[in-house]
C-alpha atoms as a PDB file:
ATOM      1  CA  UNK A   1       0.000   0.000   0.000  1.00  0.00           C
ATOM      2  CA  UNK A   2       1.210   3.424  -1.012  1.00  0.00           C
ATOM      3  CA  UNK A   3       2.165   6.180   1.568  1.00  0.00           C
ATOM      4  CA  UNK A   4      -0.883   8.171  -0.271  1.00  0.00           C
ATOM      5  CA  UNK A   5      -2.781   5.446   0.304  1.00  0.00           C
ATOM      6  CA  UNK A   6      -2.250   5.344   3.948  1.00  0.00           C
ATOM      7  CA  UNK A   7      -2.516   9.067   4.567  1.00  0.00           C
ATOM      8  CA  UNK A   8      -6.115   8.494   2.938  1.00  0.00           C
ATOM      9  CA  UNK A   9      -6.937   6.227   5.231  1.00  0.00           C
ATOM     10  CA  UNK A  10      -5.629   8.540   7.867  1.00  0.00           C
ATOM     11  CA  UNK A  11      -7.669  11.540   6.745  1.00  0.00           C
ATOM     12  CA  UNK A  12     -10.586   9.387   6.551  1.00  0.00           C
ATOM     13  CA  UNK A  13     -10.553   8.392   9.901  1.00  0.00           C
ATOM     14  CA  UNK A  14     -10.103  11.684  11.584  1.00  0.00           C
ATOM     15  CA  UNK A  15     -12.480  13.182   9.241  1.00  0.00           C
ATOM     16  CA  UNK A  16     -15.474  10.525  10.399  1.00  0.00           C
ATOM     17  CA  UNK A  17     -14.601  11.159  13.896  1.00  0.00           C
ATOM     18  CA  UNK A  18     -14.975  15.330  13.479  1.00  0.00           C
ATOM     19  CA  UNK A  19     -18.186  14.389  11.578  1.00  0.00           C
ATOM     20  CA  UNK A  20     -19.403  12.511  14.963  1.00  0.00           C
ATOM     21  CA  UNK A  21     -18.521  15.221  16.648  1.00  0.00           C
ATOM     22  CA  UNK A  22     -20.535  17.506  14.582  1.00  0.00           C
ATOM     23  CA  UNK A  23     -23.727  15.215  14.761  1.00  0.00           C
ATOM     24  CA  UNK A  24     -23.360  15.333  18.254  1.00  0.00           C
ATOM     25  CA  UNK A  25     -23.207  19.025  19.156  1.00  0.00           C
ATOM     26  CA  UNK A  26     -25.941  19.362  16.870  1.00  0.00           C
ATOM     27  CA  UNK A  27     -28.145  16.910  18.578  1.00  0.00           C
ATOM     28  CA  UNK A  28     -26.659  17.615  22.662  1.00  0.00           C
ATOM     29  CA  UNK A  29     -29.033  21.348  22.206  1.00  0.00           C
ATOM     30  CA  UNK A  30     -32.417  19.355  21.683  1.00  0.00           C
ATOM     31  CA  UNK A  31     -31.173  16.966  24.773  1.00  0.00           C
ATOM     32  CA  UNK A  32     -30.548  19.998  26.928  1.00  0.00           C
ATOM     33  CA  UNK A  33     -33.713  21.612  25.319  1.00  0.00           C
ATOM     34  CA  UNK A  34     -36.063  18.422  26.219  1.00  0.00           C
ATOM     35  CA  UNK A  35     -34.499  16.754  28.562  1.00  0.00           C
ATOM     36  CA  UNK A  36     -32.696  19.334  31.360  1.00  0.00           C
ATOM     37  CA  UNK A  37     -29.280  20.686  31.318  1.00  0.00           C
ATOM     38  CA  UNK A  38     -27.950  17.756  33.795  1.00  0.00           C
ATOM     39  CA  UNK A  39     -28.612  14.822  31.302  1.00  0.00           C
ATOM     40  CA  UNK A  40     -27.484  16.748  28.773  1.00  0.00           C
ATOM     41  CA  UNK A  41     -23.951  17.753  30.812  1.00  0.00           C
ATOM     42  CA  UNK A  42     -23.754  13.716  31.658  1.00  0.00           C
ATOM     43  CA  UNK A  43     -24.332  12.802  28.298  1.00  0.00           C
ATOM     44  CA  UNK A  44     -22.066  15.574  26.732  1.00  0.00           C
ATOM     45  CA  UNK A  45     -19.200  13.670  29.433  1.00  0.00           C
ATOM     46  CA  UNK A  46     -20.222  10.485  28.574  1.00  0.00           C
ATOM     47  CA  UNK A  47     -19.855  10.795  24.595  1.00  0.00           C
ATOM     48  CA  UNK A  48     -16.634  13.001  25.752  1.00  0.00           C
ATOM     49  CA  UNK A  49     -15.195  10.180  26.527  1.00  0.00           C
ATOM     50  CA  UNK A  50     -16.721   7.529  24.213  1.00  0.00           C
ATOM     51  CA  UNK A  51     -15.597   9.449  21.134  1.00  0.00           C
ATOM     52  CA  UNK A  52     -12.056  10.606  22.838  1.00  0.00           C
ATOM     53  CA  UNK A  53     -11.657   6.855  23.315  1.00  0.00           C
ATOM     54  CA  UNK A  54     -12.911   5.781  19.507  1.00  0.00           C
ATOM     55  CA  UNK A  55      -9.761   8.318  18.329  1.00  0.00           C
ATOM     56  CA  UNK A  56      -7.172   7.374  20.859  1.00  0.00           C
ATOM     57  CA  UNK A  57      -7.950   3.738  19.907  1.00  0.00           C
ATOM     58  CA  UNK A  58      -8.431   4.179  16.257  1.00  0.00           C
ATOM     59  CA  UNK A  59      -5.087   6.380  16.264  1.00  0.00           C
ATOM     60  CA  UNK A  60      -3.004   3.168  17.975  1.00  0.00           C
ATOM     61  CA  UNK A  61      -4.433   1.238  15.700  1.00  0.00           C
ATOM     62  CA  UNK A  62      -3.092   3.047  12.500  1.00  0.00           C
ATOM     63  CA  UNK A  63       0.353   3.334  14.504  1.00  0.00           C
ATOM     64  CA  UNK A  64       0.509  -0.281  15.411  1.00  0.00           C
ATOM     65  CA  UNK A  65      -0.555  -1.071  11.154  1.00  0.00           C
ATOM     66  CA  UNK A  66       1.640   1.368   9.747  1.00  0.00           C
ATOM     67  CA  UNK A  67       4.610   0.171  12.185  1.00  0.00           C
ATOM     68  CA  UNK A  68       4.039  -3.412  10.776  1.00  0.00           C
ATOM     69  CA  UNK A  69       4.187  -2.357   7.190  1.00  0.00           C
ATOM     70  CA  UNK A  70       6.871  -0.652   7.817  1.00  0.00           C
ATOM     71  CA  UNK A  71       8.943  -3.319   9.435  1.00  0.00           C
ATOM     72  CA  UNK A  72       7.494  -6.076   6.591  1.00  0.00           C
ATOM     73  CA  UNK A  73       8.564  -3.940   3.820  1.00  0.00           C
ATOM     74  CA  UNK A  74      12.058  -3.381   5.456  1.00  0.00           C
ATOM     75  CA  UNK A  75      12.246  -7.171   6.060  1.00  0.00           C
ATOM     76  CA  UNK A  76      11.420  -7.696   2.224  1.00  0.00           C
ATOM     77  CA  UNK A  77      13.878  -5.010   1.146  1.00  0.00           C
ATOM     78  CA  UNK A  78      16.795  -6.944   3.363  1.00  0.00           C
ATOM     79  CA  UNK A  79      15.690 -10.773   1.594  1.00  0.00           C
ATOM     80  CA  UNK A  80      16.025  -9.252  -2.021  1.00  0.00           C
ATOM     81  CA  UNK A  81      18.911  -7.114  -1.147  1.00  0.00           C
ATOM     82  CA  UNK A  82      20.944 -10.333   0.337  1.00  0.00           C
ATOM     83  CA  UNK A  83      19.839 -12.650  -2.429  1.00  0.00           C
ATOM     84  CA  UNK A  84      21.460 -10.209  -5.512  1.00  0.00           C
ATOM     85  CA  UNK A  85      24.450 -10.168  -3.619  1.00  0.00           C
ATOM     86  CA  UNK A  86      24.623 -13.983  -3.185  1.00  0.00           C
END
């Protein structure tokens, strides 16, 4: 996979979590709105966290992948480099 590739995939995962963000301080107003301001503070917390999780997680995920990748291609790069010089 191409280093374009991989920042795509990068992009596209920050770029769904802002959109989840978005949907949800569009939606926390009518909460607050219907609801009371205390749900709507523990929910805000609650999603705080659930969403700062998702991105922390998704984030070690794409370090952990590109790390392999990295360190398979390197591997590869060693096997065809020793067998020209055999």
């Amino acid at each position: 996979m191409s280093v374009d590739v991989r920042q795509d995939v990068y992009i596209m995962m920050s770029m769904t979590v802002l959109v989840l963000v978005c949907i949800w301080h569009a939606i926390i107003p009518q909460i607050a709105a219907d609801w009371g301001l205390e749900l709507a503070h523990t929910s805000d917390v609650v999603v705080l966290v659930l969403l700062g999780s998702i991105f922390v997680i998704l984030h070690i995920v794409f370090a952990l992948w590109i790390a392999v990748r990295v360190r398979v291609h390197h591997t590869l790069i060693i096997e065809i480099t020793a067998k020209r010089l055999v």
